[in-house]
C-alpha atoms as a PDB file:
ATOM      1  CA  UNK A   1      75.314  97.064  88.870  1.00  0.00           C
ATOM      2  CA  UNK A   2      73.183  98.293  86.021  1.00  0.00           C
ATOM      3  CA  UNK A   3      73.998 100.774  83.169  1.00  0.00           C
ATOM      4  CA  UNK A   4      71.596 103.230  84.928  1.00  0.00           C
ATOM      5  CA  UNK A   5      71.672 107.270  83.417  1.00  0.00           C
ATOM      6  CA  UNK A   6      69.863 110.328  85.562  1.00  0.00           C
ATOM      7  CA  UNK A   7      68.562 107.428  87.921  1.00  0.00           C
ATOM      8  CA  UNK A   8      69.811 106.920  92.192  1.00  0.00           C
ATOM      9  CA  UNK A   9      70.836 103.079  93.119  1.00  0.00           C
ATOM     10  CA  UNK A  10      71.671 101.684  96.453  1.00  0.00           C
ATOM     11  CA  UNK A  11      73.080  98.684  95.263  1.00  0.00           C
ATOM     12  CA  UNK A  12      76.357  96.870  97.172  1.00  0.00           C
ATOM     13  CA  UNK A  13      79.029  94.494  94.792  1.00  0.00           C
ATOM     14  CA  UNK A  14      80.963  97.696  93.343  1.00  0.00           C
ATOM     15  CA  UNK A  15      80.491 100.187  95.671  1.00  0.00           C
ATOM     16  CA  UNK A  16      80.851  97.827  98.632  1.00  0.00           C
ATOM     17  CA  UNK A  17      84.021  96.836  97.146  1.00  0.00           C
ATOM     18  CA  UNK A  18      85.286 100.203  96.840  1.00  0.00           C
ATOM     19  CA  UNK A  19      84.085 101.781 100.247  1.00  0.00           C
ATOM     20  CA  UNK A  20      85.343  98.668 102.262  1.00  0.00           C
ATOM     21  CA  UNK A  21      88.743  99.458 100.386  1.00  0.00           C
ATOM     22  CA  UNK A  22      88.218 102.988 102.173  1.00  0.00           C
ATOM     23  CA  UNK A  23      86.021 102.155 105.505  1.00  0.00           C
ATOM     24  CA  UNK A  24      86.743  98.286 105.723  1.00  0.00           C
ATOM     25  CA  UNK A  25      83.461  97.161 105.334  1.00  0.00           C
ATOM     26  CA  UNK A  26      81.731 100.580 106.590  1.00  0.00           C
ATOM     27  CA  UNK A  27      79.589 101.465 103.592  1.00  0.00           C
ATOM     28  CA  UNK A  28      78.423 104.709 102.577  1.00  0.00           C
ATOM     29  CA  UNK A  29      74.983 104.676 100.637  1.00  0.00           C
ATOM     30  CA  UNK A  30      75.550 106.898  97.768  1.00  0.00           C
ATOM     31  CA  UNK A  31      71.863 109.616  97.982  1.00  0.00           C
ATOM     32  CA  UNK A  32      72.818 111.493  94.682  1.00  0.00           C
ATOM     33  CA  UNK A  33      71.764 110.715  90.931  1.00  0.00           C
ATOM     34  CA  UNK A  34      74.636 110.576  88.791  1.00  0.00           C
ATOM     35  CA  UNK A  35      74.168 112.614  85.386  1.00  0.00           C
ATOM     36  CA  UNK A  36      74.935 111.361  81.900  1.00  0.00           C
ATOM     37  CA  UNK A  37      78.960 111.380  81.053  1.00  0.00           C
ATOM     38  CA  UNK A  38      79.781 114.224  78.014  1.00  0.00           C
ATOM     39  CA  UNK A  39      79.555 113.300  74.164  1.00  0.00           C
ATOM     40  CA  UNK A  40      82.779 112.605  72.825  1.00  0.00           C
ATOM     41  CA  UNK A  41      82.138 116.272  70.856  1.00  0.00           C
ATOM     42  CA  UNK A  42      81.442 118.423  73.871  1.00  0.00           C
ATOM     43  CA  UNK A  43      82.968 120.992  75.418  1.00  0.00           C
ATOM     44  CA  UNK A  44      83.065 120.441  79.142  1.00  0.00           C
ATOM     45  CA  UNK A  45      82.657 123.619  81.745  1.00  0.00           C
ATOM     46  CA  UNK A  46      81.958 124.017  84.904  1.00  0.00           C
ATOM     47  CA  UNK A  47      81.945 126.731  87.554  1.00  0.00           C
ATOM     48  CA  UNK A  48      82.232 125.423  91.098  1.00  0.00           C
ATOM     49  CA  UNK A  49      82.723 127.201  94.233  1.00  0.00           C
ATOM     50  CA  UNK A  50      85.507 126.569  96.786  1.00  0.00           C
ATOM     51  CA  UNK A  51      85.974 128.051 100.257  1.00  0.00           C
ATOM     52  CA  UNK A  52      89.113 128.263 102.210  1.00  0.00           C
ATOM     53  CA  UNK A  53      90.001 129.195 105.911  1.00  0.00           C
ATOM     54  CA  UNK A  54      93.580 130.598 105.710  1.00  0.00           C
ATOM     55  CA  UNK A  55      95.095 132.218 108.452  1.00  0.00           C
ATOM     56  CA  UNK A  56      91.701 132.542 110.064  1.00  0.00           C
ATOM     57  CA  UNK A  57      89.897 134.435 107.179  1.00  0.00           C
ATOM     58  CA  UNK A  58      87.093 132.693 104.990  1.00  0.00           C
ATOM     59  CA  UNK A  59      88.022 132.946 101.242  1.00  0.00           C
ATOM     60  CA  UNK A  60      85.361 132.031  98.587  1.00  0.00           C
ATOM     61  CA  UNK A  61      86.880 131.283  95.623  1.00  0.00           C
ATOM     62  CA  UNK A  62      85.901 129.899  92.235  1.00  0.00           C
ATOM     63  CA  UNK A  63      86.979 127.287  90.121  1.00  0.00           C
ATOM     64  CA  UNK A  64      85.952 127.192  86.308  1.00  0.00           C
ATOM     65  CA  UNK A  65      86.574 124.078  84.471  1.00  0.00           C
ATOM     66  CA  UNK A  66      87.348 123.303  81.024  1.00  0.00           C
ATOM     67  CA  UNK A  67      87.877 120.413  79.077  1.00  0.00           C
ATOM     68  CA  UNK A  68      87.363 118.723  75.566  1.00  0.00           C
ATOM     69  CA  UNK A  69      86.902 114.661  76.014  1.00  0.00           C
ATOM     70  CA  UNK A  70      89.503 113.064  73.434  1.00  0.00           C
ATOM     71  CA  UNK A  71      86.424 110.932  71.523  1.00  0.00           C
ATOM     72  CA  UNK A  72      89.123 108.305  71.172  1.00  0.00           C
ATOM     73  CA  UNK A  73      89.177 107.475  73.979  1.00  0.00           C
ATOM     74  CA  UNK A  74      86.088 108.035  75.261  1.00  0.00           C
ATOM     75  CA  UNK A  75      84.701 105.716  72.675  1.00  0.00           C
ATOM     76  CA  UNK A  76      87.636 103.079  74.062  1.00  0.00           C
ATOM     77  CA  UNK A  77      86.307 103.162  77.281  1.00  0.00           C
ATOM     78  CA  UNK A  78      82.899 102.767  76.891  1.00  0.00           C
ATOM     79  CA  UNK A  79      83.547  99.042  74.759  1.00  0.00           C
ATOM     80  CA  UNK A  80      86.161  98.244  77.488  1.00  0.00           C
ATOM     81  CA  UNK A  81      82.646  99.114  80.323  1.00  0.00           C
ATOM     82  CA  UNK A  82      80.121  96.912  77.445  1.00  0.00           C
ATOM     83  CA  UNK A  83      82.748  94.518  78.341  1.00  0.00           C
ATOM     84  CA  UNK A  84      83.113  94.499  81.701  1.00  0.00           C
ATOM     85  CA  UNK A  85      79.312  94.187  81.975  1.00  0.00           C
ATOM     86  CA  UNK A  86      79.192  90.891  79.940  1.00  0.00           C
ATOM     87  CA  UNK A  87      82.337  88.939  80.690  1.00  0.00           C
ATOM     88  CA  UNK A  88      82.706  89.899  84.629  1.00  0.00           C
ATOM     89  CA  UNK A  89      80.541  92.120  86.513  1.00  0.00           C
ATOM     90  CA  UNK A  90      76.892  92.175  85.200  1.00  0.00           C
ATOM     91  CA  UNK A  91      76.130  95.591  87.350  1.00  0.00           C
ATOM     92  CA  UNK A  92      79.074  97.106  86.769  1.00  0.00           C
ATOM     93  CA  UNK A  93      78.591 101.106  86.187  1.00  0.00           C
ATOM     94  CA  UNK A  94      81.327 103.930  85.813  1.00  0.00           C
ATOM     95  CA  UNK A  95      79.427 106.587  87.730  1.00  0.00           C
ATOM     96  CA  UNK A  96      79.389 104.319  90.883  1.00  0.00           C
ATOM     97  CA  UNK A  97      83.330 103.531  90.035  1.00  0.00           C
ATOM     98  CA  UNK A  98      83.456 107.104  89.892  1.00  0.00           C
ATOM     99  CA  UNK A  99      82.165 108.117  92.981  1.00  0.00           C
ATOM    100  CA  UNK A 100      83.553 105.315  95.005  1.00  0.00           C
ATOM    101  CA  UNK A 101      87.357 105.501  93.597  1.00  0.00           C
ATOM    102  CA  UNK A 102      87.243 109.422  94.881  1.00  0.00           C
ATOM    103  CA  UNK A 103      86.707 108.134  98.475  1.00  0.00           C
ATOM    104  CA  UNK A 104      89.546 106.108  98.173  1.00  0.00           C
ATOM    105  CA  UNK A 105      91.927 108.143  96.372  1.00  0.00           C
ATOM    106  CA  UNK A 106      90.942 110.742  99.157  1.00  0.00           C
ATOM    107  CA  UNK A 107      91.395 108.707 102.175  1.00  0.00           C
ATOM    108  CA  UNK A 108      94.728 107.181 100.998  1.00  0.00           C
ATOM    109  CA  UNK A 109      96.381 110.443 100.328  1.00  0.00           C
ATOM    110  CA  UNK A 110      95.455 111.658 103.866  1.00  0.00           C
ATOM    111  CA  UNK A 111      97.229 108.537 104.803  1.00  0.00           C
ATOM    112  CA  UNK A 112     100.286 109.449 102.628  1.00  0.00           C
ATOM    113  CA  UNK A 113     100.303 112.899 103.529  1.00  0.00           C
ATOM    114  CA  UNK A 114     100.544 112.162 106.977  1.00  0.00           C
ATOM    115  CA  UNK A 115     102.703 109.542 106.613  1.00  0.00           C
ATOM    116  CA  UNK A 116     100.807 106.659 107.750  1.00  0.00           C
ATOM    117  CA  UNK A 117     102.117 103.448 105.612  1.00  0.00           C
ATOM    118  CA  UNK A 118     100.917 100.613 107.819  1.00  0.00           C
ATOM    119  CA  UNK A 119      97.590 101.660 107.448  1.00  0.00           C
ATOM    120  CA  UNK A 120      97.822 101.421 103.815  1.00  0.00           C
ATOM    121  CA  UNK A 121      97.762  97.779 103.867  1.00  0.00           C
ATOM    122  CA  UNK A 122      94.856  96.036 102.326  1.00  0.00           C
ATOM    123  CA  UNK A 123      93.961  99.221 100.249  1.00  0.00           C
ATOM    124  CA  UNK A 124      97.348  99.671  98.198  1.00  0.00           C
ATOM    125  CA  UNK A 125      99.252  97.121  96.763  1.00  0.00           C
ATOM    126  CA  UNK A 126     102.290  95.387  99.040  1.00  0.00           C
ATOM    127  CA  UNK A 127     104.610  96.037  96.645  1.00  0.00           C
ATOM    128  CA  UNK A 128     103.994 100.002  95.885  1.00  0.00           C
ATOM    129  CA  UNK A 129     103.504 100.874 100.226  1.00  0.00           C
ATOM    130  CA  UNK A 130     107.097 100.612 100.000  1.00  0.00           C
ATOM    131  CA  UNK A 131     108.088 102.349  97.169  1.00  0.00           C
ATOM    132  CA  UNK A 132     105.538 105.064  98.794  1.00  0.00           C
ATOM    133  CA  UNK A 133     107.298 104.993 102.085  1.00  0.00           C
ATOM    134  CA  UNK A 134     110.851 106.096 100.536  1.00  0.00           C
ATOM    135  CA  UNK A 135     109.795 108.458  98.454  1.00  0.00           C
ATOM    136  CA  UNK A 136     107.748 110.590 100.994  1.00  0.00           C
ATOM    137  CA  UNK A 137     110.336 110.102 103.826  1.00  0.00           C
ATOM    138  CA  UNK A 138     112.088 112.910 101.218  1.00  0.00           C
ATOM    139  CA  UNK A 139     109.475 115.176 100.412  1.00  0.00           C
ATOM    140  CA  UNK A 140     109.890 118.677 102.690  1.00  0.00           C
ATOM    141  CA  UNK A 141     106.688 119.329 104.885  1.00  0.00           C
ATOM    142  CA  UNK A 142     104.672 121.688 102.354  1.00  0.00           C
ATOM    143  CA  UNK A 143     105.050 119.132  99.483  1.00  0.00           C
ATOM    144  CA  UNK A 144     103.827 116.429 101.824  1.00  0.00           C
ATOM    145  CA  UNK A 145     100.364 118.439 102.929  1.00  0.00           C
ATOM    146  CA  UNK A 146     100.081 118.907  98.986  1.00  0.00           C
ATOM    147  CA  UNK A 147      99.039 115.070  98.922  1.00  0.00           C
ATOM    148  CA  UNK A 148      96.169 115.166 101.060  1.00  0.00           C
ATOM    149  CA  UNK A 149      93.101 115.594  98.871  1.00  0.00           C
ATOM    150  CA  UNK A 150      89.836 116.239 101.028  1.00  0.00           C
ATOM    151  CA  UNK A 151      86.514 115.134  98.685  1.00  0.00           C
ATOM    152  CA  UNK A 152      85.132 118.780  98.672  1.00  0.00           C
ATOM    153  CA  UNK A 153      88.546 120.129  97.669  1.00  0.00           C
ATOM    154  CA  UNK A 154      88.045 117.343  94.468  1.00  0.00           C
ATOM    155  CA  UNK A 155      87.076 119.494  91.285  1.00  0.00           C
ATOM    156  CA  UNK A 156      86.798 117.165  88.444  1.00  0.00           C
ATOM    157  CA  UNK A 157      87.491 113.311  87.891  1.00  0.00           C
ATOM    158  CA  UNK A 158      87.887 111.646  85.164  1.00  0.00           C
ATOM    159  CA  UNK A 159      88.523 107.638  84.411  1.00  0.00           C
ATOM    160  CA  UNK A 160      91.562 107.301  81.964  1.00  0.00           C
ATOM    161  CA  UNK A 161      92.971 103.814  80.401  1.00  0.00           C
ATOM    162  CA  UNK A 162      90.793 100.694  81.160  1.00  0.00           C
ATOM    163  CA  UNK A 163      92.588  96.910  81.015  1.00  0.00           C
ATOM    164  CA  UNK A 164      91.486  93.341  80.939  1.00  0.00           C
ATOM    165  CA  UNK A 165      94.098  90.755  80.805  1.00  0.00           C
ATOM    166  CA  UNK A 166      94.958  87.155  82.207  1.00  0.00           C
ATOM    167  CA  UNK A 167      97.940  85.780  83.449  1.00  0.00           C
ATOM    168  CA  UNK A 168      99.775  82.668  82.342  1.00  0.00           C
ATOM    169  CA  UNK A 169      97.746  80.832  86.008  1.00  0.00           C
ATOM    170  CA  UNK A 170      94.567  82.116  83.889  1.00  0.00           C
ATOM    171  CA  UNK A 171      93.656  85.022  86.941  1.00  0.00           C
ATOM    172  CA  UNK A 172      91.791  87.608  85.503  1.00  0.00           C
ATOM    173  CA  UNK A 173      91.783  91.412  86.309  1.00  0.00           C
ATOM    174  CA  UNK A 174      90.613  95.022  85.262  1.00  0.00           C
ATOM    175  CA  UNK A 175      92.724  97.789  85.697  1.00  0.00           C
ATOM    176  CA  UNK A 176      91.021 101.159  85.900  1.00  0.00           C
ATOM    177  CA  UNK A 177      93.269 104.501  85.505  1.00  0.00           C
ATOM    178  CA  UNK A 178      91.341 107.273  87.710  1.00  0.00           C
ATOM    179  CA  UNK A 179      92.629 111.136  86.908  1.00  0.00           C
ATOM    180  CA  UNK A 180      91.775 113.435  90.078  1.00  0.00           C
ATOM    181  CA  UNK A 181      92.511 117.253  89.863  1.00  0.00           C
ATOM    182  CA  UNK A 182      92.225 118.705  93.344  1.00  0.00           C
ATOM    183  CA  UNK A 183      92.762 122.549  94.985  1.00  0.00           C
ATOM    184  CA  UNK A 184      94.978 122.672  98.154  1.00  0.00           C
ATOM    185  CA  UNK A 185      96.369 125.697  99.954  1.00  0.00           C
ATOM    186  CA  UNK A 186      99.773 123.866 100.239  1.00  0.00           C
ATOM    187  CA  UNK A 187     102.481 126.272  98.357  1.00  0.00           C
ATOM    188  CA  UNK A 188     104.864 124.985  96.299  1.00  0.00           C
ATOM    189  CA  UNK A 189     107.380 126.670  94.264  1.00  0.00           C
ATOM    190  CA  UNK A 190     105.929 125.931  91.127  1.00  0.00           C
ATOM    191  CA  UNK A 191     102.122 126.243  90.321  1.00  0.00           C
ATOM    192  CA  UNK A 192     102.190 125.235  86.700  1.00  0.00           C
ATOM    193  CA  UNK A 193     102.112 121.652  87.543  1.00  0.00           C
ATOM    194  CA  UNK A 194     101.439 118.910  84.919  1.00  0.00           C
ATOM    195  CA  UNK A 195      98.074 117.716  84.007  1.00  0.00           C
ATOM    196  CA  UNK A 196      96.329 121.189  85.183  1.00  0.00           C
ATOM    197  CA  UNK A 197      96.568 123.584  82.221  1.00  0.00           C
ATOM    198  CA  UNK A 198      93.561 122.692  81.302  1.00  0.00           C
ATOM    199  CA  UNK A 199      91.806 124.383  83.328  1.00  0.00           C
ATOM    200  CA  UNK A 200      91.330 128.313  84.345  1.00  0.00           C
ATOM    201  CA  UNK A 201      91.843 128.200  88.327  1.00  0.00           C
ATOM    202  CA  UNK A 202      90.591 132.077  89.826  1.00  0.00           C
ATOM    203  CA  UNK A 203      91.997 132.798  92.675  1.00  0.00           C
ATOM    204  CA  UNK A 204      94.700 132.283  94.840  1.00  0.00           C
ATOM    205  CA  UNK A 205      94.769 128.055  95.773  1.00  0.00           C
ATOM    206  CA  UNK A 206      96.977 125.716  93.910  1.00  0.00           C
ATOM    207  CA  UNK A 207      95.688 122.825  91.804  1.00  0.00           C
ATOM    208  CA  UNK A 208      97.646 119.587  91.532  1.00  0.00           C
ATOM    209  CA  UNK A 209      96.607 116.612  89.415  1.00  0.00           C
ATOM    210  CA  UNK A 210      96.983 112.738  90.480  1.00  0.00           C
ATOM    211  CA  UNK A 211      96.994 109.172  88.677  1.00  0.00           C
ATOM    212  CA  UNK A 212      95.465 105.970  90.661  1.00  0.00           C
ATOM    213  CA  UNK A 213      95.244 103.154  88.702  1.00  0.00           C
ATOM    214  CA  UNK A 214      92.754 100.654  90.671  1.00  0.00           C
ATOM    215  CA  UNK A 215      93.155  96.996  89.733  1.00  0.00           C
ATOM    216  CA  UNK A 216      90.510  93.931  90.527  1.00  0.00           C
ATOM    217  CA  UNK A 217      91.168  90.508  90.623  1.00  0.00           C
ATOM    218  CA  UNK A 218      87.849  88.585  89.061  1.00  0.00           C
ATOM    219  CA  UNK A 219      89.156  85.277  90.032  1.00  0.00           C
ATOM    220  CA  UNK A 220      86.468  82.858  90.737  1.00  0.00           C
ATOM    221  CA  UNK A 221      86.808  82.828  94.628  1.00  0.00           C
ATOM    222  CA  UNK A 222      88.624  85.922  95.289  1.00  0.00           C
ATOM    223  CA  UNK A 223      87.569  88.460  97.562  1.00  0.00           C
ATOM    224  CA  UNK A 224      85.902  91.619  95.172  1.00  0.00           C
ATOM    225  CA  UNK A 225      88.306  94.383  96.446  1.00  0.00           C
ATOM    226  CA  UNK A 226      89.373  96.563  94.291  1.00  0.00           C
ATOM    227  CA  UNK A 227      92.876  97.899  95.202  1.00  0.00           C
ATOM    228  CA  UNK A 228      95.363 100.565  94.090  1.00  0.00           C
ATOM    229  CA  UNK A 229      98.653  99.599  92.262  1.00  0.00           C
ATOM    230  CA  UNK A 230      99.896 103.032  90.943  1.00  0.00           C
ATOM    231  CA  UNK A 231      99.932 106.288  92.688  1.00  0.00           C
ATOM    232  CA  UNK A 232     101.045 109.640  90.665  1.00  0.00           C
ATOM    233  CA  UNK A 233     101.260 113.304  91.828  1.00  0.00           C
ATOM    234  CA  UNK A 234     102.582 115.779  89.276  1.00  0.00           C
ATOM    235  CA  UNK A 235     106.001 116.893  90.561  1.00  0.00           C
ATOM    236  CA  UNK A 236     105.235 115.209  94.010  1.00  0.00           C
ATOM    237  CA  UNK A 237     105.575 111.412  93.590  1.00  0.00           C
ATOM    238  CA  UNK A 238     106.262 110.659  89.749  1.00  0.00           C
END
């Protein structure tokens, strides 16, 4: 993929790659122009609405986001992207990353929330389904609805840390940290969860922040699947 800004593309390697990881090879053409990412010096705000159906009634709520990017980082990530481009993936693009790690990270927590580990094969890694499997087995009923995400419940993602490394057989991989802040009507005692005081939530749903860190294997060869290998929800699964 391209570097494209306020332009639509229908291309296949990184989305395909990221939907099959969802859909197994069922891919989802993406129809809607992705704007321009925040200056490292902006403030960041957003007013989005959100509808519930609780106990039969129809709630619209509304969900105002702040943030201030960390220019740091942001400047980080964009020479970790320049270098993705030219040493791996010539049409690589964030905004398509973006959109296509949301699917996933929303599909998979249905599947964790429900408790449906075998079917986690082939998009999580072997080693963490089991790790995953143990630690929901103890989670009480309400915490484990917390985990689902649906896409429309989504209100802001964010990519965090970006890694390119080798290992000693000379494999190569990126390693892409996702941040996903989400509303859910699941209760849990305590709403002042980690990762979402940054942001003014009006209302009555909870928000709950997660961490998927989605790795690729650019091996010459290797099947171009991106798949996840760390799965964080504040105060659910740390």
């Amino acid at each position: 993929m391209a570097l494209p800004v306020l332009r639509c593309w229908h291309r296949k390697p990184l989305t395909t790659s990221l939907t099959r990881l969802v859909f197994h090879e069922r891919i989802i053409p993406n129809r809607s122009c992705k704007a321009r990412l925040a200056s490292p010096s902006a403030v960041v705000t957003a007013a989005r609405p959100y509808s519930s159906d609780r106990d039969g009634l129809k709630q619209n709520q509304k969900v105002v986001i702040v943030g201030i990017p960390n220019p740091f980082i942001w400047l980080r990530t964009r020479i970790y992207y320049f270098l993705i481009r030219t040493y791996f993936d010539t049409e690589f693009s964030i905004e398509e990353f973006t959109e296509g790690a949301k699917q996933a990270f929303s599909h998979v927590s249905r599947l964790l929330s429900q408790c449906q580990f075998d079917a986690l094969e082939g998009l999580v890694a072997k080693d963490l389904i089991g790790k995953l499997e143990e630690k929901c087995n103890l989670l009480p009923l309400s915490h484990k609805k917390a985990l689902s995400a649906d896409s429309d419940e989504i209100m802001y993602t964010t990519p965090g840390d970006v890694g390119i490394y080798y290992d000693d057989n000379g494999r190569k991989f990126v390693s892409i940290l996702m941040r996903f802040w989400y509303l859910t009507n699941a209760r849990l005692p305590d709403d002042n969860l980690e990762g979402t005081r940054i942001f003014q939530v009006v209302l009555t749903t909870s928000m709950f922040y997660s961490r998927n860190r989605f790795q690729r294997e650019f091996t010459q060869g290797v099947l171009p699947d991106w798949t996840i290998t760390k799965i964080e929800h504040s105060k659910l699964l740390d």
